[in-house]
C-alpha atoms as a PDB file:
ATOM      1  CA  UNK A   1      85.568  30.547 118.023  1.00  0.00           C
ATOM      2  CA  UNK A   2      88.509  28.378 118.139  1.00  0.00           C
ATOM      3  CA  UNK A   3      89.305  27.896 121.524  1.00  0.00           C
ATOM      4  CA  UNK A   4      87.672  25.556 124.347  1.00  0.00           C
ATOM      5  CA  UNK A   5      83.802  24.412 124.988  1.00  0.00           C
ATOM      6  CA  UNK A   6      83.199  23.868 129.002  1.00  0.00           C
ATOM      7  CA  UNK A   7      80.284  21.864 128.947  1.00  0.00           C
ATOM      8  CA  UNK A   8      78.694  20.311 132.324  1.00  0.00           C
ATOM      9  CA  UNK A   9      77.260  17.402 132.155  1.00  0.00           C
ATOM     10  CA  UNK A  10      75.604  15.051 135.123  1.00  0.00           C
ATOM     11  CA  UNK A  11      73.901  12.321 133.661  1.00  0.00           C
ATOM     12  CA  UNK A  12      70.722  13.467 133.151  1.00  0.00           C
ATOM     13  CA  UNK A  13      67.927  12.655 130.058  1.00  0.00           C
ATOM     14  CA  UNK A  14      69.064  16.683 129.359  1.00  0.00           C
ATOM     15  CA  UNK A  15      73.006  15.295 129.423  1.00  0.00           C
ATOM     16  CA  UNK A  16      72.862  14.003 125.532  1.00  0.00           C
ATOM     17  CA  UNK A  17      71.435  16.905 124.657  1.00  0.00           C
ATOM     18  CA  UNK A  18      74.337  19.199 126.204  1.00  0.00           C
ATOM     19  CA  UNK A  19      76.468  16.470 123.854  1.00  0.00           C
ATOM     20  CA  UNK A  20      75.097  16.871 120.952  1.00  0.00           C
ATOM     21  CA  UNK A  21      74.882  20.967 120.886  1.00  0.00           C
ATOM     22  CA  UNK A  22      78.625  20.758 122.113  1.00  0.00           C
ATOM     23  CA  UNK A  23      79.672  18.787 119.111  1.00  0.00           C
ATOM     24  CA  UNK A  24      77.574  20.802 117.287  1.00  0.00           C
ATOM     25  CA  UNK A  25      79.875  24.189 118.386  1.00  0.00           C
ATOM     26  CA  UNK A  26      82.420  22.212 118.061  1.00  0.00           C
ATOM     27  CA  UNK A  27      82.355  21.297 114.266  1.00  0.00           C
ATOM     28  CA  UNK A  28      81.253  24.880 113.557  1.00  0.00           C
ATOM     29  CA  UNK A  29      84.295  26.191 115.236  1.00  0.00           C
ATOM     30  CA  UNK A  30      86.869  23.982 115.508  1.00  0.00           C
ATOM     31  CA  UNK A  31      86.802  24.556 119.283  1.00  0.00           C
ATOM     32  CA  UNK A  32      88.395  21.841 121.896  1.00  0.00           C
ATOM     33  CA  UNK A  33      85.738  20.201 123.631  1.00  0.00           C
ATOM     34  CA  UNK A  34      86.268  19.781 127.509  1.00  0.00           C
ATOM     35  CA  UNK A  35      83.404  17.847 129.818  1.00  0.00           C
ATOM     36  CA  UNK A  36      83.154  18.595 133.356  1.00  0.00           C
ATOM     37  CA  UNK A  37      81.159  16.333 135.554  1.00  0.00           C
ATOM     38  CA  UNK A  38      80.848  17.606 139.539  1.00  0.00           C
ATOM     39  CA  UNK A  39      80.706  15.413 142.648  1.00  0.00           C
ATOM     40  CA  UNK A  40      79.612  17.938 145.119  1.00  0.00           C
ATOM     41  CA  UNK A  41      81.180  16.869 148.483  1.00  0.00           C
ATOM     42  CA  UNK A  42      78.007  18.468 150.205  1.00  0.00           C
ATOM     43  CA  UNK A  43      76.048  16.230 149.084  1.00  0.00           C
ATOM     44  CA  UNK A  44      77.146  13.466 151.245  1.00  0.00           C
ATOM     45  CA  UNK A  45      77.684  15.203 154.577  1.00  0.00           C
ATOM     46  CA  UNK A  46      74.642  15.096 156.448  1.00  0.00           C
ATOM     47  CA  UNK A  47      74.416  11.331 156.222  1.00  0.00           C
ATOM     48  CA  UNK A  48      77.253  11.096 159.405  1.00  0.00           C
ATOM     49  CA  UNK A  49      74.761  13.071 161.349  1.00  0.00           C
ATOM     50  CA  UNK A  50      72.772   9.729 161.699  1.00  0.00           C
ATOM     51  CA  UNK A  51      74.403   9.066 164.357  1.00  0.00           C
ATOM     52  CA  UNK A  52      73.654  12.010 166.645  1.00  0.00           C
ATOM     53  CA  UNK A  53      71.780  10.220 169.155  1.00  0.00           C
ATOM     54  CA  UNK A  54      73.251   6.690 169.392  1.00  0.00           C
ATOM     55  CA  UNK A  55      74.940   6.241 172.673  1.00  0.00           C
ATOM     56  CA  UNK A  56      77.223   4.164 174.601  1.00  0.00           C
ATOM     57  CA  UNK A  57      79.085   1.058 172.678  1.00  0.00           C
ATOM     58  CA  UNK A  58      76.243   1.187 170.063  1.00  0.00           C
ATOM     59  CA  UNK A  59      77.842   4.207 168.452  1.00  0.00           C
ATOM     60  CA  UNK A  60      81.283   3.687 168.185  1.00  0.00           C
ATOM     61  CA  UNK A  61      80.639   0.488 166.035  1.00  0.00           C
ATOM     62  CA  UNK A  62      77.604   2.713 164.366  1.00  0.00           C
ATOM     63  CA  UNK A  63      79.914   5.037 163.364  1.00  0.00           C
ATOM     64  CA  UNK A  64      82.422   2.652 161.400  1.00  0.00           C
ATOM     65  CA  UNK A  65      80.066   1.481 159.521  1.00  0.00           C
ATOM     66  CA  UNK A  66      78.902   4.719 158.441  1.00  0.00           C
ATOM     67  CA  UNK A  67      82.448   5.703 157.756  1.00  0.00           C
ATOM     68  CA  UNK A  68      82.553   2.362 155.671  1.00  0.00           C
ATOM     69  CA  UNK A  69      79.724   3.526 154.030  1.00  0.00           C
ATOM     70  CA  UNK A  70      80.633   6.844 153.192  1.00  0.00           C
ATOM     71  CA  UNK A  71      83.613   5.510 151.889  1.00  0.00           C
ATOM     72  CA  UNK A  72      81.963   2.737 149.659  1.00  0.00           C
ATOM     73  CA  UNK A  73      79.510   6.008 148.498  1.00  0.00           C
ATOM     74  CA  UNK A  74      82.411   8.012 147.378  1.00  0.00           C
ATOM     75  CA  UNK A  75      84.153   4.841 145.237  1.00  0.00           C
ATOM     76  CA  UNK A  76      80.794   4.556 143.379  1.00  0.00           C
ATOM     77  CA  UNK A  77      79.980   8.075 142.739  1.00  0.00           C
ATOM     78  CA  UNK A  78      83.511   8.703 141.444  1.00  0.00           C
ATOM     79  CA  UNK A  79      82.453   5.509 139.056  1.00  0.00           C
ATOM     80  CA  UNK A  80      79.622   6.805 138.189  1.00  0.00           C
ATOM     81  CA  UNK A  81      81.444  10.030 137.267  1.00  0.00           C
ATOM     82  CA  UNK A  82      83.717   8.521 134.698  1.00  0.00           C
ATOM     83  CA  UNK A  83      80.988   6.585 133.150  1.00  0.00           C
ATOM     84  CA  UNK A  84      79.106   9.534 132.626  1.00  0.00           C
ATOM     85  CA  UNK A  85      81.977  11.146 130.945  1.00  0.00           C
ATOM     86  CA  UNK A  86      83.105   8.199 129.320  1.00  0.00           C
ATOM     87  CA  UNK A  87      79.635   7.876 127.551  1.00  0.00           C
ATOM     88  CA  UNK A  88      79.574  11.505 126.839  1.00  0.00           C
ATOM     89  CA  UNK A  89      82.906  11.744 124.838  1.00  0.00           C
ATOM     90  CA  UNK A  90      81.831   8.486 122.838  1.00  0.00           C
ATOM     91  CA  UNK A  91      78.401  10.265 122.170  1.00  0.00           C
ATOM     92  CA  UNK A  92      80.530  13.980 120.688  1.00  0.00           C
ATOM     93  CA  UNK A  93      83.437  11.580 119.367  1.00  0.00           C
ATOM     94  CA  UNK A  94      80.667   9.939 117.360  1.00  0.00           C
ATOM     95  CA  UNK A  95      79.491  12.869 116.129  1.00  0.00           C
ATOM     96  CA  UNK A  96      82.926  13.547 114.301  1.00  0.00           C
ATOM     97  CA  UNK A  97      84.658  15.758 117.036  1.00  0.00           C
ATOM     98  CA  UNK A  98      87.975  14.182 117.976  1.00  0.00           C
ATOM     99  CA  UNK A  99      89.349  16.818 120.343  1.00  0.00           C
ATOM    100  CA  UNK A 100      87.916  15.979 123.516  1.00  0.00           C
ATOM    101  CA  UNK A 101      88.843  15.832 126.794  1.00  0.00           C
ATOM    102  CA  UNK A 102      87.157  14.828 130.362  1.00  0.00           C
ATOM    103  CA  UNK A 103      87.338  16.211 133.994  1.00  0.00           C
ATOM    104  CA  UNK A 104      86.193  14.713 137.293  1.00  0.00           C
ATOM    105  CA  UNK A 105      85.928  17.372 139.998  1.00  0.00           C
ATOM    106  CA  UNK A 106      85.367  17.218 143.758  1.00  0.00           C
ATOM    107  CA  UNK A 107      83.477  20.734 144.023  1.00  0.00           C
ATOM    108  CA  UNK A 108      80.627  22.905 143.982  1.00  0.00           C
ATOM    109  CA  UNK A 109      79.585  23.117 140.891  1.00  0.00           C
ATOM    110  CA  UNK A 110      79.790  27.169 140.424  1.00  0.00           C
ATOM    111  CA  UNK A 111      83.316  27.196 142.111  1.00  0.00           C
ATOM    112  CA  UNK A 112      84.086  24.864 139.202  1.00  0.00           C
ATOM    113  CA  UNK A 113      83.111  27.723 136.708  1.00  0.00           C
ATOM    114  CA  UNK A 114      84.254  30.380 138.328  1.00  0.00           C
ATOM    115  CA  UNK A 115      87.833  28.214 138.359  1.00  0.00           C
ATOM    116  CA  UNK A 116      87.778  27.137 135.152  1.00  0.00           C
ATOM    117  CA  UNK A 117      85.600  29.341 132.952  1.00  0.00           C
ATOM    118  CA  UNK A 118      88.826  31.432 132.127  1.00  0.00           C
ATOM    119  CA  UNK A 119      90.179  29.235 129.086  1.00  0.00           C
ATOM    120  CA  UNK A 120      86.486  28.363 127.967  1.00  0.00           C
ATOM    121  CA  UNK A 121      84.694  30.476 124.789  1.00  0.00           C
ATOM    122  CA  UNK A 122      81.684  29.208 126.298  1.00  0.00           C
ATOM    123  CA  UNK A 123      79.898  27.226 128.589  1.00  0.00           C
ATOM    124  CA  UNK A 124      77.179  24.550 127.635  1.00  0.00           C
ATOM    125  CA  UNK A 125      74.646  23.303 129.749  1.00  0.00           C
ATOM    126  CA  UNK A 126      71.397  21.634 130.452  1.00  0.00           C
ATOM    127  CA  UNK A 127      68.316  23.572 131.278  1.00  0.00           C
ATOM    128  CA  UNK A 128      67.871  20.658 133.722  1.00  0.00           C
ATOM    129  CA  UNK A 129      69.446  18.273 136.052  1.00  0.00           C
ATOM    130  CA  UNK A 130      69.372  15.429 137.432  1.00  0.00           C
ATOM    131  CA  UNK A 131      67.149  16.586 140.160  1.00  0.00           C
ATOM    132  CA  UNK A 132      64.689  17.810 137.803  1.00  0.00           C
ATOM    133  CA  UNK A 133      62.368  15.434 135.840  1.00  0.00           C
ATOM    134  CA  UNK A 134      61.371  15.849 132.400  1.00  0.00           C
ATOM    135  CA  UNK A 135      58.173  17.494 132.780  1.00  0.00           C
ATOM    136  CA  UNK A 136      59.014  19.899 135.971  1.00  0.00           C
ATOM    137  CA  UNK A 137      58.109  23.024 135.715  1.00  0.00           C
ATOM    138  CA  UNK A 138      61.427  24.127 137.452  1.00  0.00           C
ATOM    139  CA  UNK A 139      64.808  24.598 135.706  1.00  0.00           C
ATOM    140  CA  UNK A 140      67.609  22.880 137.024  1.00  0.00           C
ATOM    141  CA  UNK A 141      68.843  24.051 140.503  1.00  0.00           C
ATOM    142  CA  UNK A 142      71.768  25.104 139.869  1.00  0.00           C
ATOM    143  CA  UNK A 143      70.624  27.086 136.566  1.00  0.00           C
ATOM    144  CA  UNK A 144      70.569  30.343 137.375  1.00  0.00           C
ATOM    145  CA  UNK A 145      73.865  30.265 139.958  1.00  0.00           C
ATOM    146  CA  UNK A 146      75.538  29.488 137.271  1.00  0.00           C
ATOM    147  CA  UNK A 147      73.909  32.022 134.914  1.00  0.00           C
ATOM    148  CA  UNK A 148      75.424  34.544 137.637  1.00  0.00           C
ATOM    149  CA  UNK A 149      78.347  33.060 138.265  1.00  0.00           C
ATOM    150  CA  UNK A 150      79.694  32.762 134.815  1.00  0.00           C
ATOM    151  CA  UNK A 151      81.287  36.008 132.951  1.00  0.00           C
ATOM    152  CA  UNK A 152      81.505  34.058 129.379  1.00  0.00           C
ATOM    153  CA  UNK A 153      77.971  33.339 126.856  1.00  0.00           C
ATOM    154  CA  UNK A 154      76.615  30.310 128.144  1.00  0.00           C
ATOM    155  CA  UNK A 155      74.261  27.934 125.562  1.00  0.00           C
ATOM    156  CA  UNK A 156      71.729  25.967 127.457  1.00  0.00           C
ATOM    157  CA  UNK A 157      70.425  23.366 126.015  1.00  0.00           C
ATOM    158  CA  UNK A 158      67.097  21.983 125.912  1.00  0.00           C
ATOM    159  CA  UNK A 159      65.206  18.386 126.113  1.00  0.00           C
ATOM    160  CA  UNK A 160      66.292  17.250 122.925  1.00  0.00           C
ATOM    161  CA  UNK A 161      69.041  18.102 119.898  1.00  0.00           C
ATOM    162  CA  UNK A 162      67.308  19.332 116.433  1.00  0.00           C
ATOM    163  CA  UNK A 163      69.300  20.790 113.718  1.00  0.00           C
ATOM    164  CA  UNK A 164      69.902  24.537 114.216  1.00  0.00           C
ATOM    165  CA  UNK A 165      69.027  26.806 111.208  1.00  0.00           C
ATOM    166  CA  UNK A 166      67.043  29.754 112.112  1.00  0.00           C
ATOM    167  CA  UNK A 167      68.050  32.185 114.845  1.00  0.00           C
ATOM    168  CA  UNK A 168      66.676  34.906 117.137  1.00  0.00           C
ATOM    169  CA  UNK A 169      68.233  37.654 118.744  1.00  0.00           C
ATOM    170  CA  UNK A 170      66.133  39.103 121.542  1.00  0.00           C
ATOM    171  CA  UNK A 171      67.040  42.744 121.255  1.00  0.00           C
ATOM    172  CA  UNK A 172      66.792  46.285 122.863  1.00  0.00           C
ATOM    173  CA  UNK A 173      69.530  48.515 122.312  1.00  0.00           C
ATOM    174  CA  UNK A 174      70.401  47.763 126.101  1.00  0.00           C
ATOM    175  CA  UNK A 175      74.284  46.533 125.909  1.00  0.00           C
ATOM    176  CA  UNK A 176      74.054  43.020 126.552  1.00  0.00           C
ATOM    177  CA  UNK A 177      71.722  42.794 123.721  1.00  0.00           C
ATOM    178  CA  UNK A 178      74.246  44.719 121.708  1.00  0.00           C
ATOM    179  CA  UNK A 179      76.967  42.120 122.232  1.00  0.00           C
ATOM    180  CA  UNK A 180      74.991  39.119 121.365  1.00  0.00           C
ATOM    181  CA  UNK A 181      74.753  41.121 118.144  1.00  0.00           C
ATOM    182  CA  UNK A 182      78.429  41.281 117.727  1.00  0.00           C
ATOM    183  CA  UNK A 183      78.661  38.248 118.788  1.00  0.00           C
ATOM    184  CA  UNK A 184      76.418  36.659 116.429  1.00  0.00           C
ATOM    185  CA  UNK A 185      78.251  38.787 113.918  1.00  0.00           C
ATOM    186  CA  UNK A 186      81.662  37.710 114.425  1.00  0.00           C
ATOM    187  CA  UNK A 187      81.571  33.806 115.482  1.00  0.00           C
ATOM    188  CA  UNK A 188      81.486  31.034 112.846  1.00  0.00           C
ATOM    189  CA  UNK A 189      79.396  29.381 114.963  1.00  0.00           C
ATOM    190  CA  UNK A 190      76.194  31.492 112.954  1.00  0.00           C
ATOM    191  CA  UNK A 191      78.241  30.985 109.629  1.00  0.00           C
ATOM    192  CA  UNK A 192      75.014  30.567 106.905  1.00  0.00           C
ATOM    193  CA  UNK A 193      72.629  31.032 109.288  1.00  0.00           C
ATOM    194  CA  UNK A 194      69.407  32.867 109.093  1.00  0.00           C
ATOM    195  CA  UNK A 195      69.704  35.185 111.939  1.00  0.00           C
ATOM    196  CA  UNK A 196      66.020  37.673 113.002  1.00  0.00           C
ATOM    197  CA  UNK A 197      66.592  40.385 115.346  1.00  0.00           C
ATOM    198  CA  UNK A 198      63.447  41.248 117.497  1.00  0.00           C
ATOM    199  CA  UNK A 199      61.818  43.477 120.088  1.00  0.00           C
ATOM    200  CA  UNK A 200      58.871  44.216 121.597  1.00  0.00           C
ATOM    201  CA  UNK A 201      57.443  47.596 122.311  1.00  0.00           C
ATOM    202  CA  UNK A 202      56.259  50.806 121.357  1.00  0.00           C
ATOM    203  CA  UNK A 203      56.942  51.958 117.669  1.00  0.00           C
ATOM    204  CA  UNK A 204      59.117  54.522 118.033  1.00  0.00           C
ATOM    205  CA  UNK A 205      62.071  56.136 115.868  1.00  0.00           C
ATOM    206  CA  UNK A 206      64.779  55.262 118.169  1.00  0.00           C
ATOM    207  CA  UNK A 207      63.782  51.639 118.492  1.00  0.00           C
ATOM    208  CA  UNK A 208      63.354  51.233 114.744  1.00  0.00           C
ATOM    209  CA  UNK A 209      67.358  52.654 114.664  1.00  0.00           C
ATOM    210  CA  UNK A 210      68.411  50.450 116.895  1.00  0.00           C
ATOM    211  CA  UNK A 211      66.828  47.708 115.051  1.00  0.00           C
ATOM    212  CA  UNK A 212      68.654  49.008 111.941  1.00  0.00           C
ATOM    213  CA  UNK A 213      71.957  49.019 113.939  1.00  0.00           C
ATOM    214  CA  UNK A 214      72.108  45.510 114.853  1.00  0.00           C
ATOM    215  CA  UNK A 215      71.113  44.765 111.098  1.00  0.00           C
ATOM    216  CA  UNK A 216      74.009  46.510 109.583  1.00  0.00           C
ATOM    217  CA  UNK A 217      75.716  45.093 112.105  1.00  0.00           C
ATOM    218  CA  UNK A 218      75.146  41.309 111.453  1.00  0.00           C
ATOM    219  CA  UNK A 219      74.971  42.306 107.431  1.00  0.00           C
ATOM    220  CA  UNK A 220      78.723  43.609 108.060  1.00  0.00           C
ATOM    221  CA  UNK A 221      79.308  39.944 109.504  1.00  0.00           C
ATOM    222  CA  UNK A 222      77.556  38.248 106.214  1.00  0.00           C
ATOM    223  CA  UNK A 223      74.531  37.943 107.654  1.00  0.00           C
ATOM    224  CA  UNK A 224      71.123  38.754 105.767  1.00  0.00           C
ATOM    225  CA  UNK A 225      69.213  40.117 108.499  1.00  0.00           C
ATOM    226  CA  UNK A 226      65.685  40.296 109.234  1.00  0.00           C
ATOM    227  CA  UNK A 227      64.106  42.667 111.976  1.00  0.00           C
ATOM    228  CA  UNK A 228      60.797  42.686 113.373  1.00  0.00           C
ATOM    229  CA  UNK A 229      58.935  44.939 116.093  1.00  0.00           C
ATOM    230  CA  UNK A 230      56.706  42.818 118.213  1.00  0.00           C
ATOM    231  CA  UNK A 231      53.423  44.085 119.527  1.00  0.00           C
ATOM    232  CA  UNK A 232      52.716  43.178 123.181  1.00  0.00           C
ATOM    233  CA  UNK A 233      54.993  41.730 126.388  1.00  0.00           C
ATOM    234  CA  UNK A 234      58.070  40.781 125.363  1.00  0.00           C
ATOM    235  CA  UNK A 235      57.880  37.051 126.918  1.00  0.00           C
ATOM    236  CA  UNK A 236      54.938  36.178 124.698  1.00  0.00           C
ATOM    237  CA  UNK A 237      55.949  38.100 121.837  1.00  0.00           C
ATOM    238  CA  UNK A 238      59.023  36.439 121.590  1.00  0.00           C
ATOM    239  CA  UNK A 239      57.762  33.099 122.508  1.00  0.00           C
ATOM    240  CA  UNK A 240      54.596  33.391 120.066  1.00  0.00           C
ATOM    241  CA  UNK A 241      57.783  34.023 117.090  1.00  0.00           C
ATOM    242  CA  UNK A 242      59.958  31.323 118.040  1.00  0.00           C
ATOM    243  CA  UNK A 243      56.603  28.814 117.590  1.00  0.00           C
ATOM    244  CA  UNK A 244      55.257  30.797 114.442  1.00  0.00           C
ATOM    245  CA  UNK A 245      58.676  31.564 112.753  1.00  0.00           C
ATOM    246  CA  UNK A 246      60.136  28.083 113.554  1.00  0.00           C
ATOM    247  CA  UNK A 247      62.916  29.665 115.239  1.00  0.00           C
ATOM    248  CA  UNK A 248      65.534  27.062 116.457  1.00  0.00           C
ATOM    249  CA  UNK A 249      67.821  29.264 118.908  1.00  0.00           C
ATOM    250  CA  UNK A 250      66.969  32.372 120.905  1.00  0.00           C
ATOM    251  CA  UNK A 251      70.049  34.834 122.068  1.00  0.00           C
ATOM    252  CA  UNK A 252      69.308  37.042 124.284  1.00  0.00           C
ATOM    253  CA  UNK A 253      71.291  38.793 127.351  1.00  0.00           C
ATOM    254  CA  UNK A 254      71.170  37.707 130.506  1.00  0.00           C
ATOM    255  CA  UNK A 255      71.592  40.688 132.570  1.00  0.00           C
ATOM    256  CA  UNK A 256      70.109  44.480 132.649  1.00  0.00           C
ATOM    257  CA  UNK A 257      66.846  46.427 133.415  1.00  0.00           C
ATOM    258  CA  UNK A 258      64.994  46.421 130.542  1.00  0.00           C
ATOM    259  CA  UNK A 259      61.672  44.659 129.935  1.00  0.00           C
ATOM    260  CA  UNK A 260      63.533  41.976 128.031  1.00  0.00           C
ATOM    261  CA  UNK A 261      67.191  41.181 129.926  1.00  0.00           C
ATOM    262  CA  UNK A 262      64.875  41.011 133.538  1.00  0.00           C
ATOM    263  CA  UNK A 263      63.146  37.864 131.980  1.00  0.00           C
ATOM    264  CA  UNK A 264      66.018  35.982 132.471  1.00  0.00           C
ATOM    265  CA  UNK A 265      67.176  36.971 136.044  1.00  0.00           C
ATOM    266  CA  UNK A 266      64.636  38.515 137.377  1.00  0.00           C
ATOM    267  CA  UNK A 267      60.733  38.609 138.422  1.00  0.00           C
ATOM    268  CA  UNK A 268      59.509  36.553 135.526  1.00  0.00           C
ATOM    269  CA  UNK A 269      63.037  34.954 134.812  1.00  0.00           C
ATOM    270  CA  UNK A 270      62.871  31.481 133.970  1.00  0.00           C
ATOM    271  CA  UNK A 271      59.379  32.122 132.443  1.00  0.00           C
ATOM    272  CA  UNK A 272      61.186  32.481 129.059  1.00  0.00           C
ATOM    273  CA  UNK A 273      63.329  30.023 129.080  1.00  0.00           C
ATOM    274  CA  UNK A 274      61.403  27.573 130.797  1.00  0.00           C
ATOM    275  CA  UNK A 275      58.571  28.281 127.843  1.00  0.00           C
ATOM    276  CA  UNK A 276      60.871  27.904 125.229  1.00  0.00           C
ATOM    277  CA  UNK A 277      61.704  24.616 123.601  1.00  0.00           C
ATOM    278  CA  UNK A 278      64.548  25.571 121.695  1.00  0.00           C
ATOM    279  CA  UNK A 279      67.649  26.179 123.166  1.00  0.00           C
ATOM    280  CA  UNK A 280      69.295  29.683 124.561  1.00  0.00           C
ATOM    281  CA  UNK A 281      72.179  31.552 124.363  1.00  0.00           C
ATOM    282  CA  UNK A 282      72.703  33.942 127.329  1.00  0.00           C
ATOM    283  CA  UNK A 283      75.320  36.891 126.982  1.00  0.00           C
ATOM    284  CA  UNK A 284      76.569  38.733 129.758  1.00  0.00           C
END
C-alpha cells in the first residue's frame, strides 16, 4: 500500500487509538494519511422544533434566539472539529508520519465514505464513538453502516494501541476470506509478520486444502504460515485463539453466508468483534 489512509475520527477515548493504528499503516506503507472528522447537520435539527407551541409575540422573539443559538452551536462544533483534527495530526505527526492531511465535513457520516472512499486503500476506524462509553456493550452506531457502506478493507480499531506482531486470518474458502489472504499476501503492511490462518469446523479433506491454499498462498508472499482447524463454533474458537495464541489482529471478511463471514453482519454480528480486544480488519 502506497496510496491514502481515510481514517474517521470524532473525539472519542477510541479516537487516539484510530491515530495510532493509522500511523502505524502509515509507516508500514508509506501511505498518505487523511483524517476526516463529520458534523452531521441532523444532529442539530430538532432543536428549532422547540418552538412548536409558543404563540403570539412570544414566538417570534423565541424563535431568534433559537436561530442565535443554532448559530452560536454551529461556530463551536465547527471548533471543536478542528481541534479534534488538529490534536489528531500532532498525535500521527508525532509518531514520525509527516504526510498528513485534515478534512472538516458537513455530512452524514456514510455519505462521507461513500464520497470519498474512492482514493482511500483503506479506511480506519473506531469500534466506538462518541456516543458509546468505554464499557458499553454496543459498538459504535454508526459501525456497521459503515461496514456496509464501504467497498474498500476497513481496520477498526480497538480501546487501546499495542504493538502488532502476530496475526489471524479467519478463514473458509468462502471468497472474502480468500482475499484477505491475498491481501495479507501482497501488502507491506504484514511485511515480517507472523500471520495463522484458521477455521472452525468439521475435519474434512476439502477444508484441510483450502487451508493449504491460503498457506501457499501467504508463503508465495514471504510469509511462514501456520494453519490450524478449530474444534467448535467459530466465534469462540476464534476468540478462545486470539486470547491463547496472543494474537494481536484478526482479518476476517465481512460479508457472505458461511458460519464465519455472518458473525460480522449478521445474527451474531458484533458478537465477534465486540469480544475481541484486538483490533479487526474487515474485507469485502
Amino acid at each position: 500500500m502506497t496510496g491514502m489512509l481515510m481514517a474517521l475520527v470524532d473525539g472519542s477515548a477510541y479516537s487516539e487509538s484510530v491515530c495510532r493504528h493509522a500511523a502505524w499503516i502509515a509507516k508500514r506503507s508509506g501511505a498518505q494519511v487523511k483524517l476526516y472528522h463529520v458534523l452531521d447537520p441532523r444532529r442539530a435539527q430538532g432543536r428549532r422544533d422547540l418552538s412548536g407551541s409558543i404563540r403570539l409575540g412570544a414566538r417570534s422573539q423565541l424563535m431568534e434566539q433559537l436561530s442565535d443559538l443554532d448559530e452560536q452551536h454551529a461556530k463551536l462544533s465547527q471548533a471543536q472539529g478542528r481541534a479534534i483534527l488538529d490534536d489528531a495530526r500532532a498525535l500521527i505527526e508525532a509518531e514520525g508520519v509527516a504526510d498528513v492531511i485534515t478534512r472538516l465535513r458537513h455530512d452524514d457520516i456514510v455519505n462521507t465514505v461513500e464520497q470519498k472512499e474512492a482514493a482511500a486503500d483503506m479506511i480506519v476506524i473506531g469500534k466506538r464513538g462518541e456516543a458509546a462509553g468505554l464499557d458499553s456493550p454496543h459498538l459504535g452506531s454508526n459501525f456497521e453502516r459503515i461496514v456496509r457502506a464501504s467497498h474498500k478493507p476497513v481496520f477498526v480499531s480497538n480501546r487501546s494501541f499495542a504493538p502488532i506482531e502476530r496475526v489471524l486470518i479467519a478463514y473458509d474458502g468462502g471468497v472474502s476470506s480468500m482475499k484477505a489472504v491475498d491481501h495479507v499476501a501482497r501488502d507491506p503492511v504484514f511485511a515480517g509478520l507472523k500471520v495463522i490462518v484458521a477455521t472452525a469446523g468439521q475435519d474434512t479433506a476439502d477444508l484441510r486444502r483450502a487451508l493449504e491454499k491460503a498457506r501457499a498462498t501467504l508463503n508465495a508472499g514471504g510469509h511462514e504460515a501456520e494453519v490450524k482447524l478449530l474444534k467448535g463454533a467459530p466465534d469462540k474458537a476464534l476468540a478462545d485463539l486470539v486470547e491463547t495464541d496472543g494474537i494481536d489482529l484478526l482479518v476476517m471478511g465481512a460479508y457472505g453466508h458461511s458460519r464465519i463471514r455472518t458473525l460480522v453482519i449478521g445474527s451474531t454480528t458484533t458478537g465477534m468483534i465486540r469480544s475481541c480486544k484486538v483490533p479487526v480488519v474487515l474485507m469485502r
